[in-house]
C-alpha atoms as a PDB file:
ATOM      1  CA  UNK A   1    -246.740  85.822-354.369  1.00  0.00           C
ATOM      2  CA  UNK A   2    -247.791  83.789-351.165  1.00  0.00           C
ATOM      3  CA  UNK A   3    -248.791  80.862-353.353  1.00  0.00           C
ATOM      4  CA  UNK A   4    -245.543  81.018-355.209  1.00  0.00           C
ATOM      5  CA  UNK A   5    -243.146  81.123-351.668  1.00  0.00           C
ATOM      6  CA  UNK A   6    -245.216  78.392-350.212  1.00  0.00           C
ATOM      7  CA  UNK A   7    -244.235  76.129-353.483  1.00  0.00           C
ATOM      8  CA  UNK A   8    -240.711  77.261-352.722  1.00  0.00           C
ATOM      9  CA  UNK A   9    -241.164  76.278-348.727  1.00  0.00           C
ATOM     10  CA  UNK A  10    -242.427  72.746-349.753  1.00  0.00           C
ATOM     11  CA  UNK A  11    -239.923  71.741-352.099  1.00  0.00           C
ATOM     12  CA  UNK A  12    -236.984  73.028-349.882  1.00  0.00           C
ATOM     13  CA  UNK A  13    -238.486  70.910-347.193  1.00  0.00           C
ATOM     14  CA  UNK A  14    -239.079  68.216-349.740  1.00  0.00           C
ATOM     15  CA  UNK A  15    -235.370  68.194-350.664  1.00  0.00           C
ATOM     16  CA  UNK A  16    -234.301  68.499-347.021  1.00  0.00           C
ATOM     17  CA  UNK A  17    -236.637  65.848-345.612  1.00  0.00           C
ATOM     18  CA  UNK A  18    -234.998  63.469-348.312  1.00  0.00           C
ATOM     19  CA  UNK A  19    -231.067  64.587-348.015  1.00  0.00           C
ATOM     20  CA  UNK A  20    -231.971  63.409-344.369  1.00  0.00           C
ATOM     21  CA  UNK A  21    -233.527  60.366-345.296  1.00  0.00           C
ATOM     22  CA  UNK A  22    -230.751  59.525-347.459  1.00  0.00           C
ATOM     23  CA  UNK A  23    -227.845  60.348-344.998  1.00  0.00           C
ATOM     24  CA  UNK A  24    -229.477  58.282-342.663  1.00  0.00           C
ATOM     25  CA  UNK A  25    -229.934  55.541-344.628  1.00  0.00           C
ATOM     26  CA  UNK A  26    -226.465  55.293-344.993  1.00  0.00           C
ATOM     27  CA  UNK A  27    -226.730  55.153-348.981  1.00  0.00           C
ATOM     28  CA  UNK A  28    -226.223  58.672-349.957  1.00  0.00           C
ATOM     29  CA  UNK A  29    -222.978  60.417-349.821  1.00  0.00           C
ATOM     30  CA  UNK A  30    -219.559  59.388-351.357  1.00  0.00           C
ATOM     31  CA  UNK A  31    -216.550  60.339-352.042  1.00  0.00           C
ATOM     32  CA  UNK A  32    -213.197  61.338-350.158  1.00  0.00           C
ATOM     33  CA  UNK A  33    -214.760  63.626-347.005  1.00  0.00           C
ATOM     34  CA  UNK A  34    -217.582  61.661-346.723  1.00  0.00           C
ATOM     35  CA  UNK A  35    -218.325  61.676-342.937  1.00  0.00           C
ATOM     36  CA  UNK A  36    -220.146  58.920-340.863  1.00  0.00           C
ATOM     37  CA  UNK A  37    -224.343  58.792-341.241  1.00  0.00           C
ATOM     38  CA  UNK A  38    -226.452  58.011-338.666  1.00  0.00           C
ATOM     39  CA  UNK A  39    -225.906  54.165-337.573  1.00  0.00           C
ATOM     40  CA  UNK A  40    -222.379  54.192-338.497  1.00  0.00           C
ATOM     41  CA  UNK A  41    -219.361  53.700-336.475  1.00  0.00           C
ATOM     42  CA  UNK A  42    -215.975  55.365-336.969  1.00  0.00           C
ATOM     43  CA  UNK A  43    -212.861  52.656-336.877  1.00  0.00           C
ATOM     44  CA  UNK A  44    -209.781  54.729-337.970  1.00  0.00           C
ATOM     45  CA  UNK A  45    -209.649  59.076-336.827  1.00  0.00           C
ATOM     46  CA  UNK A  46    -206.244  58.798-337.572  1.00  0.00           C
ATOM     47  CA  UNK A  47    -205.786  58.242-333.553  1.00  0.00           C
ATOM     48  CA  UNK A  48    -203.663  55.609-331.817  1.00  0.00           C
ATOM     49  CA  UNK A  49    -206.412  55.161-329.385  1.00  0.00           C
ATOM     50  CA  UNK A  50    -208.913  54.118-331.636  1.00  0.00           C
ATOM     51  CA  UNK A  51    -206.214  52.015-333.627  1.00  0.00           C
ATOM     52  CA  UNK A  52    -205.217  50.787-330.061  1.00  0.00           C
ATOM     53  CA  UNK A  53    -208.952  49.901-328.963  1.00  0.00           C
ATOM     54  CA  UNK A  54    -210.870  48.678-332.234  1.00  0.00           C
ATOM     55  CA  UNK A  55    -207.703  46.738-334.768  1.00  0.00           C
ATOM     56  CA  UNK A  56    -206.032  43.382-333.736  1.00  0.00           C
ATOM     57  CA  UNK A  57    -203.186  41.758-336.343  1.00  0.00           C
ATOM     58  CA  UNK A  58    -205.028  39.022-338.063  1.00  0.00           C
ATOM     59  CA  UNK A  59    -203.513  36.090-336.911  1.00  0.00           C
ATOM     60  CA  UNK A  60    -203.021  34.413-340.128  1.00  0.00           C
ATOM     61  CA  UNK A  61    -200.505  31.767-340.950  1.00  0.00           C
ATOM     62  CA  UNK A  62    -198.035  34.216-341.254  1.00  0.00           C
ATOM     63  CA  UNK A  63    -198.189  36.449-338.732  1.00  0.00           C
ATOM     64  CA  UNK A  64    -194.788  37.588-337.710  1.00  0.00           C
ATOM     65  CA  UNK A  65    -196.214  41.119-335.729  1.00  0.00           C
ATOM     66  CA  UNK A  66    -196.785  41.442-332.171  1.00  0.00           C
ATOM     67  CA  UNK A  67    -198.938  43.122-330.407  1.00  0.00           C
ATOM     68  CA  UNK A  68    -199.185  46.301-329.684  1.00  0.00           C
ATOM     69  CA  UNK A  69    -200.087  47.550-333.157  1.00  0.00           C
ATOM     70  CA  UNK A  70    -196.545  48.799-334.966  1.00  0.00           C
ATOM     71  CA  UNK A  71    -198.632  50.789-337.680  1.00  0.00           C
ATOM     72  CA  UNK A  72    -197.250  54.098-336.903  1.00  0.00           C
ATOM     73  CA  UNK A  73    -199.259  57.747-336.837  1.00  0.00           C
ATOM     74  CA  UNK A  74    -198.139  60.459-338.768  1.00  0.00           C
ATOM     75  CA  UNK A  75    -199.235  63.891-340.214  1.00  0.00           C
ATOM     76  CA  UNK A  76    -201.903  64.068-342.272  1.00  0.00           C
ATOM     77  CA  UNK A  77    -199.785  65.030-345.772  1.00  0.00           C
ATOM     78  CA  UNK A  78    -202.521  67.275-346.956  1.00  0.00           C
ATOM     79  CA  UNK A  79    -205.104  68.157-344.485  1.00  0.00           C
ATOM     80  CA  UNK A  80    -205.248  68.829-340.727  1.00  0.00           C
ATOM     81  CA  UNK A  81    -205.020  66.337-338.258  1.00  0.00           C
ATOM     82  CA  UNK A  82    -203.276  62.526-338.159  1.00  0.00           C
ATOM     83  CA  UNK A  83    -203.663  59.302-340.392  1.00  0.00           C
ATOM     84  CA  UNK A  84    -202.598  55.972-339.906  1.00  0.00           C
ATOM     85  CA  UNK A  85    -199.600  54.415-341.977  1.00  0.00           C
ATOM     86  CA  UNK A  86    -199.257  50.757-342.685  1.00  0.00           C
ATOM     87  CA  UNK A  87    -195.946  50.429-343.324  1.00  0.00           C
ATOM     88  CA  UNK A  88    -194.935  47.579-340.680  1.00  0.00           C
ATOM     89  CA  UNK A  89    -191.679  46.197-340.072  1.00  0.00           C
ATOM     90  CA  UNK A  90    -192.725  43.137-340.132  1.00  0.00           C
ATOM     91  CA  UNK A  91    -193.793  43.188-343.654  1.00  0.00           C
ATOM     92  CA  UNK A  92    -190.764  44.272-345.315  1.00  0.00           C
ATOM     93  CA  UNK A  93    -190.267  42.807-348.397  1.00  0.00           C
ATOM     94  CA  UNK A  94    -194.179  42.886-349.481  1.00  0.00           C
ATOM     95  CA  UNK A  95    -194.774  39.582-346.255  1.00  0.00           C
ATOM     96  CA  UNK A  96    -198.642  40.449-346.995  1.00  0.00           C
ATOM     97  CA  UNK A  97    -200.532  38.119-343.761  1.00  0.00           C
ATOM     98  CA  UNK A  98    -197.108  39.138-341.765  1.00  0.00           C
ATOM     99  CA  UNK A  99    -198.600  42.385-339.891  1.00  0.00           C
ATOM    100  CA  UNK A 100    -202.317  43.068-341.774  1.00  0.00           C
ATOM    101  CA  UNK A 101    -204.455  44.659-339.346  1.00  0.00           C
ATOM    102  CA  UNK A 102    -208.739  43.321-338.531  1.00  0.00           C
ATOM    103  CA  UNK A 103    -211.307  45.217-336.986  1.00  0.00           C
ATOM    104  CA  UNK A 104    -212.196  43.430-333.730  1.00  0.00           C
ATOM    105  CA  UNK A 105    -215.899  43.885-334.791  1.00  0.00           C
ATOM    106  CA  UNK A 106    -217.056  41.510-337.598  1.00  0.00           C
ATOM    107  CA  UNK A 107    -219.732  41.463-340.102  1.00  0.00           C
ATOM    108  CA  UNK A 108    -221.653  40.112-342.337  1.00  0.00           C
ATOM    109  CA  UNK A 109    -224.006  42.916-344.601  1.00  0.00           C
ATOM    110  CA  UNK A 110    -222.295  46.624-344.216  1.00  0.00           C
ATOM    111  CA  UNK A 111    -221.978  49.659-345.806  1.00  0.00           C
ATOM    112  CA  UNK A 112    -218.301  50.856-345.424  1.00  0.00           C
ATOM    113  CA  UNK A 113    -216.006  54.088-346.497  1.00  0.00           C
ATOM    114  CA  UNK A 114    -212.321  54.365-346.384  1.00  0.00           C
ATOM    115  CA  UNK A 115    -209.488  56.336-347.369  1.00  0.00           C
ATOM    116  CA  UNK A 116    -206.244  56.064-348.393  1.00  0.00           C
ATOM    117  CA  UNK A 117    -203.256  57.732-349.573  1.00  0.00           C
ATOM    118  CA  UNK A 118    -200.379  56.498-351.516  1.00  0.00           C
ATOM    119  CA  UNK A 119    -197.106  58.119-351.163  1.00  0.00           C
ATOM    120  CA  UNK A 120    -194.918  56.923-353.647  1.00  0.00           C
ATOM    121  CA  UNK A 121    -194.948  54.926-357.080  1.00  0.00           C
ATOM    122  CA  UNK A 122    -196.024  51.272-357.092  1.00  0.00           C
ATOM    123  CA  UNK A 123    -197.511  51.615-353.290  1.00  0.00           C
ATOM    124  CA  UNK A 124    -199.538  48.836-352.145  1.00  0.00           C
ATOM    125  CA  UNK A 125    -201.634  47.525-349.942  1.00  0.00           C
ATOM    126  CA  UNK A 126    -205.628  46.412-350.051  1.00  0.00           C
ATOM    127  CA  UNK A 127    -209.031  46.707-348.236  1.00  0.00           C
ATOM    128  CA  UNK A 128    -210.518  43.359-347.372  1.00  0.00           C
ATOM    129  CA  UNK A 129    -214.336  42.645-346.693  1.00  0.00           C
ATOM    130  CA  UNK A 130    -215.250  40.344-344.502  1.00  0.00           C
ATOM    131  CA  UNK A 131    -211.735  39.348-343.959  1.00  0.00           C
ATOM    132  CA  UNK A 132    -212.215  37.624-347.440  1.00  0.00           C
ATOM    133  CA  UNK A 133    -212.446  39.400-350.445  1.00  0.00           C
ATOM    134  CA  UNK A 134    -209.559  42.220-351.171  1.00  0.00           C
ATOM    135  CA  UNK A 135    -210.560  45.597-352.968  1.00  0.00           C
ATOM    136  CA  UNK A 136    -206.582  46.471-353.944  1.00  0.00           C
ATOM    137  CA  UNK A 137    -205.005  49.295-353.231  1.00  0.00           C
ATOM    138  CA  UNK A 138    -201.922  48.974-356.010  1.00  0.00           C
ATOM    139  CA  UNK A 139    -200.671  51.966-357.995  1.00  0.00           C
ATOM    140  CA  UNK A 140    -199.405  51.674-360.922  1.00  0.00           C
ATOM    141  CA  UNK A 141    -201.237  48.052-362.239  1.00  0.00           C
ATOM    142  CA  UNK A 142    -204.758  48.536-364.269  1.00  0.00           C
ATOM    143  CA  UNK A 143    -205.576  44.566-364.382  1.00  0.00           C
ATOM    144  CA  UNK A 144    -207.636  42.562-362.488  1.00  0.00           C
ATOM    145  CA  UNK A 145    -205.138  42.703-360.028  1.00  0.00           C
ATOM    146  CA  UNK A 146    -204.892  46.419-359.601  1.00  0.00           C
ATOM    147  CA  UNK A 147    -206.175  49.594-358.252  1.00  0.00           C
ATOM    148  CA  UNK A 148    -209.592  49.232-357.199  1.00  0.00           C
ATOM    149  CA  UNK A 149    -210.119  45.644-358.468  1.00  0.00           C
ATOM    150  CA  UNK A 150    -212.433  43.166-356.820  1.00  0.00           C
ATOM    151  CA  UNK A 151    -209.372  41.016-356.760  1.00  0.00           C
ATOM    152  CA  UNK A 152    -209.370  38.740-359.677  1.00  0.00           C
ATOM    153  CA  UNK A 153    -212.925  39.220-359.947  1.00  0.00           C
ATOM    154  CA  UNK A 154    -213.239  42.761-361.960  1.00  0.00           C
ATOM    155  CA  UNK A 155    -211.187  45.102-363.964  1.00  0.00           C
ATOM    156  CA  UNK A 156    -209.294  47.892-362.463  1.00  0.00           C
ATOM    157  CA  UNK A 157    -211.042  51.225-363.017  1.00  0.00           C
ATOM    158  CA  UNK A 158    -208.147  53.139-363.285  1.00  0.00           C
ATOM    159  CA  UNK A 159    -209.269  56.210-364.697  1.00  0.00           C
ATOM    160  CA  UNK A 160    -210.956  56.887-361.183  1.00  0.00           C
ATOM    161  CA  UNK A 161    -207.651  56.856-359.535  1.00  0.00           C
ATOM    162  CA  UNK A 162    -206.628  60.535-358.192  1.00  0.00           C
ATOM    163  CA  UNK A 163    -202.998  58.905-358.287  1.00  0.00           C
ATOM    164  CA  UNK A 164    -199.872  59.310-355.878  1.00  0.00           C
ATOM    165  CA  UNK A 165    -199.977  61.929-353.342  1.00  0.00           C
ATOM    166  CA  UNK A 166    -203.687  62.462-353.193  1.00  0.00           C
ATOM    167  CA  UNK A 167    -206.216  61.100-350.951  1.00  0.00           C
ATOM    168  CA  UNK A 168    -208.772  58.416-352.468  1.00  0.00           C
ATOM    169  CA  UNK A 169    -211.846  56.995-351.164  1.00  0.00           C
ATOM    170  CA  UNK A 170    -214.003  53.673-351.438  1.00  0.00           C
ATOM    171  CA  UNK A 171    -217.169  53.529-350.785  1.00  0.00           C
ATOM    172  CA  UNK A 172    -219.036  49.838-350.424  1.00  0.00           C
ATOM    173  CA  UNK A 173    -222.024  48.091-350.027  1.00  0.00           C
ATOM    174  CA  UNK A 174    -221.656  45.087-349.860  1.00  0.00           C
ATOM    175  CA  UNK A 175    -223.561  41.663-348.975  1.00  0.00           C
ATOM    176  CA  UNK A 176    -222.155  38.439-347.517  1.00  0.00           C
ATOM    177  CA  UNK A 177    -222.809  35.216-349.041  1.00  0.00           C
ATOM    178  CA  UNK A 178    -225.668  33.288-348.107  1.00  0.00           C
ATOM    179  CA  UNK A 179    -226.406  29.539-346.894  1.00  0.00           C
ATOM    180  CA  UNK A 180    -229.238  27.272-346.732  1.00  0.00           C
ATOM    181  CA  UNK A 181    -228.256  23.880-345.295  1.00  0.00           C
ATOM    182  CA  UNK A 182    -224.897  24.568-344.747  1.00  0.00           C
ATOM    183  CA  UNK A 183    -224.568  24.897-348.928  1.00  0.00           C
ATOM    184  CA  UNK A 184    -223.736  28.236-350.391  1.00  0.00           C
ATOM    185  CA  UNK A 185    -226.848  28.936-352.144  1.00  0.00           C
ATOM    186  CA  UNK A 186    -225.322  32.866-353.271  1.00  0.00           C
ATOM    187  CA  UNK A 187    -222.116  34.448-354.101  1.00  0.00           C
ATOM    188  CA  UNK A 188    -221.277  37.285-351.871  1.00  0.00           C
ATOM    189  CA  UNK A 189    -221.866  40.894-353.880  1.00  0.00           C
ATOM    190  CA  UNK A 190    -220.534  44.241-353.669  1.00  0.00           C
ATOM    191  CA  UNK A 191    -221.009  47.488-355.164  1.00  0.00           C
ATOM    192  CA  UNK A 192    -217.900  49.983-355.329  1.00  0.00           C
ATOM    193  CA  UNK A 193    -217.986  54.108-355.588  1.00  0.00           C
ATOM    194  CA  UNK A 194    -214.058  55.209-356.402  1.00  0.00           C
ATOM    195  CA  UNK A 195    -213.952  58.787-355.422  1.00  0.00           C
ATOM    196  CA  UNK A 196    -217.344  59.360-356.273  1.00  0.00           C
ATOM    197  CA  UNK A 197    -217.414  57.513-359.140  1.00  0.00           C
ATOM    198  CA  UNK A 198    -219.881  54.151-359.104  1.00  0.00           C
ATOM    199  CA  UNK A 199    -217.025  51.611-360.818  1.00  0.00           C
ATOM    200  CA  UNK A 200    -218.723  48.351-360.048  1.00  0.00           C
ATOM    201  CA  UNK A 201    -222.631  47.217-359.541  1.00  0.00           C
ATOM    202  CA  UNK A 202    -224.117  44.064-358.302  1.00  0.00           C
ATOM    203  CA  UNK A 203    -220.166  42.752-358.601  1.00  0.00           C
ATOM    204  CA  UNK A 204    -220.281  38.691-357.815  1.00  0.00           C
ATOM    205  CA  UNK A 205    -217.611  37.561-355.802  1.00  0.00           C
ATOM    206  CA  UNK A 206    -216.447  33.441-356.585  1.00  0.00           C
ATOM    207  CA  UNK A 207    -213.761  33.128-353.865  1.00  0.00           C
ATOM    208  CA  UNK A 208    -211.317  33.852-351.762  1.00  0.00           C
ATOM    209  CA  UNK A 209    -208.184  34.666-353.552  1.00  0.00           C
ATOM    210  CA  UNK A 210    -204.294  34.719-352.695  1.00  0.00           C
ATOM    211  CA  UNK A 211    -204.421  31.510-350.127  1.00  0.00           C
ATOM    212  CA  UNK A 212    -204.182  31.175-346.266  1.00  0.00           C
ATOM    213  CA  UNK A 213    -202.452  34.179-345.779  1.00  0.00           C
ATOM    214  CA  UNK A 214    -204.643  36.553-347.326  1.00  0.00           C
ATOM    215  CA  UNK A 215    -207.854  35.787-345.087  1.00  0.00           C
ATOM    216  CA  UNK A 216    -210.230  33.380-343.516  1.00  0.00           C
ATOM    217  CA  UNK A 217    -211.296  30.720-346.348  1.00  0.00           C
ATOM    218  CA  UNK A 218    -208.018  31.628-348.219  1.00  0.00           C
ATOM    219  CA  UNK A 219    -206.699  27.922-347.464  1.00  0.00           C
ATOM    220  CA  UNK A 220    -210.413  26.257-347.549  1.00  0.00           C
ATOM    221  CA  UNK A 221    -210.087  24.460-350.495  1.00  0.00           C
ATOM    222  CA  UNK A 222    -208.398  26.715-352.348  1.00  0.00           C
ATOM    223  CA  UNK A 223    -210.242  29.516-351.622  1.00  0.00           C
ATOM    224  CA  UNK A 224    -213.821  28.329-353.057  1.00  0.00           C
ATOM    225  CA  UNK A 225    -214.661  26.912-349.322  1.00  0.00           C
ATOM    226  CA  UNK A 226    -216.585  29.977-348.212  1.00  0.00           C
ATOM    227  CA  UNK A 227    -218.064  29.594-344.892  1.00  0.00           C
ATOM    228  CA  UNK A 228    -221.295  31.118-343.116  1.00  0.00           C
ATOM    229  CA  UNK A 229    -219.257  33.326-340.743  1.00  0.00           C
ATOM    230  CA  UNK A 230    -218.697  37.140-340.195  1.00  0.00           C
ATOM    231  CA  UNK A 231    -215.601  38.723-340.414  1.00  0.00           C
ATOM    232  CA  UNK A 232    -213.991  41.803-340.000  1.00  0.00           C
ATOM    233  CA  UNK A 233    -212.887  45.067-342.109  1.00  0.00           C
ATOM    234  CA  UNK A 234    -208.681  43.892-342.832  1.00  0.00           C
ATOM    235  CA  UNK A 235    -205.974  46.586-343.834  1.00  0.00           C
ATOM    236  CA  UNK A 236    -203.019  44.842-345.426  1.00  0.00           C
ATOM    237  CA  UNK A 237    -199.661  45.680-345.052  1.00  0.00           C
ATOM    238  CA  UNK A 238    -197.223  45.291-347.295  1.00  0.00           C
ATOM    239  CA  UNK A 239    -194.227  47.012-346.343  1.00  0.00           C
ATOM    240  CA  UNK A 240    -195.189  50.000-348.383  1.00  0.00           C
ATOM    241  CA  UNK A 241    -195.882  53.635-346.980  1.00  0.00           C
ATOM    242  CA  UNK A 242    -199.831  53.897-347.632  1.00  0.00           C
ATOM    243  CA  UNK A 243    -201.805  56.272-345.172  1.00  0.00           C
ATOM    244  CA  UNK A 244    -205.226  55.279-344.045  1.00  0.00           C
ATOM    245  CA  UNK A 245    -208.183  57.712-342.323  1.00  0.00           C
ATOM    246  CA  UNK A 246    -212.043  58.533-341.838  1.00  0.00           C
ATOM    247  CA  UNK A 247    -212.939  54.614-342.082  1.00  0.00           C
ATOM    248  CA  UNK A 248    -216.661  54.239-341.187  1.00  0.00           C
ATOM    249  CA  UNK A 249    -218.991  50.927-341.018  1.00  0.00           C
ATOM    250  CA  UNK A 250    -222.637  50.833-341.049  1.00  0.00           C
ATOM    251  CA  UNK A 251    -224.283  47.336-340.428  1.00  0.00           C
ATOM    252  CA  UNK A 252    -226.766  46.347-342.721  1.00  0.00           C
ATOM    253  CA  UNK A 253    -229.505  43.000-343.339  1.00  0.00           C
ATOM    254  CA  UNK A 254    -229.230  42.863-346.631  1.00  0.00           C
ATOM    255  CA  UNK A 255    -232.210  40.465-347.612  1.00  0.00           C
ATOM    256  CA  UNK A 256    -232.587  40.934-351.495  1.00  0.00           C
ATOM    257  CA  UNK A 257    -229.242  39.916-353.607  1.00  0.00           C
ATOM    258  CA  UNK A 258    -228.776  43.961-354.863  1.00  0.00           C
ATOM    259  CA  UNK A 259    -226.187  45.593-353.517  1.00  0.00           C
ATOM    260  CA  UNK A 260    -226.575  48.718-355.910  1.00  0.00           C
ATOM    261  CA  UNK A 261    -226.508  52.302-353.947  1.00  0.00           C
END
């Protein structure tokens, strides 16, 4: 009986030593709820003081916002507490680059979470990395160009979706191209969990897509001029009612290409 609880003791601390390992690692947990590991920073409570003190507008080509930060707080539609909504006045019409919002903070290897919430039919905005490469947020559209897409890069994986009035979470690792000699010598990579579900691995990214005013490198020629530089986390804003909350970043060095979590 002593033998057989002492097997029991060891592999609960077994299991516990490695949930703690994991969480710390910042690999372990997705999924909408997923809170910050160790390492990590949060960027959006759902506050306007942490809106206020860690998001600038990009300034873009087509900036039209002015500071402060018009993205207005509202009740959270399902849970407790506040979220963030995107819907700018400046971007009325669907003005994407007229009022997206940048973490001051910028990167180059992170792991990332955010959530969103989409409040009516067709809602859109998108999730950039590195200020570069959009992750769309677009109900409604199951192409390359819609809901959870690496932006002209990967399919939608729509059946992932927990659709309108529901909160959804991404979860990314991804890695920022890399340079030798002031040449790209490989494609930045990202791997994608969609509430929970692991929808893209190892996913290459070519370019920036959409032009100037969807991010830095979007007018270097045409998008395929990547450059060696950080950037931040973007929200777009497309004159659409999408919520944000519990965004988190954890820095990473990256040094193999793999990306997979």
């Amino acid at each position: 009986m002593n033998r057989y609880f002492s097997k029991l003791s060891a592999l609960v601390l077994a299991q516990a030593a490695f949930a703690i390992l994991s969480i710390s690692s910042g690999h372990a947990q997705v999924g909408v709820g997923t809170k910050a590991p160790n390492g990590a920073e949060v960027y959006l409570d759902g506050s306007r003081k942490m809106l206020d003190e860690k998001w600038i507008y990009w300034a873009g080509p087509r900036l039209k916002a002015t500071a402060p930060i018009k993205w207005t707080v509202v009740n959270d539609p399902v849970d407790k507490g506040t979220v963030i909504n995107c819907n700018d006045p400046a971007s009325v019409g669907g003005l994407y680059g007229s009022a997206d919002i940048v973490t001051k903070k910028q990167f180059k290897d992170f792991r990332a979470h955010v959530e969103f919430f989409i409040t009516k039919e067709g809602g859109n905005s998108g999730v950039y990395l590195q200020n570069r490469y959009e992750i769309q947020v677009l109900d409604g559209d199951t192409t390359s160009h819609g809901m959870a897409a690496v932006i002209n890069e990967s399919k939608s994986p729509y059946y992932a979706y927990n659709g309108v009035g529901k909160w959804n979470s991404y979860d990314i690792l991804f890695r920022a191209a890399r340079f030798k000699d002031g040449k790209r010598v490989e494609q930045p990579m990202v791997t994608l969990y969609f509430n929970g579900k692991k929808v893209h691995t190892n996913q290459k990214i070519s370019q920036v897509w959409g032009g100037p005013n969807s991010g830095i490198d979007g007018g270097n020629e045409g998008g395929k001029g990547i450059t060696d530089t950080p950037g931040g986390l973007k929200l777009q804003s497309e004159g659409h009612d999408v919520y944000y909350r519990n965004i988190w970043i954890k820095e990473m060095e990256l040094e193999k290409p793999d990306t997979d979590f």
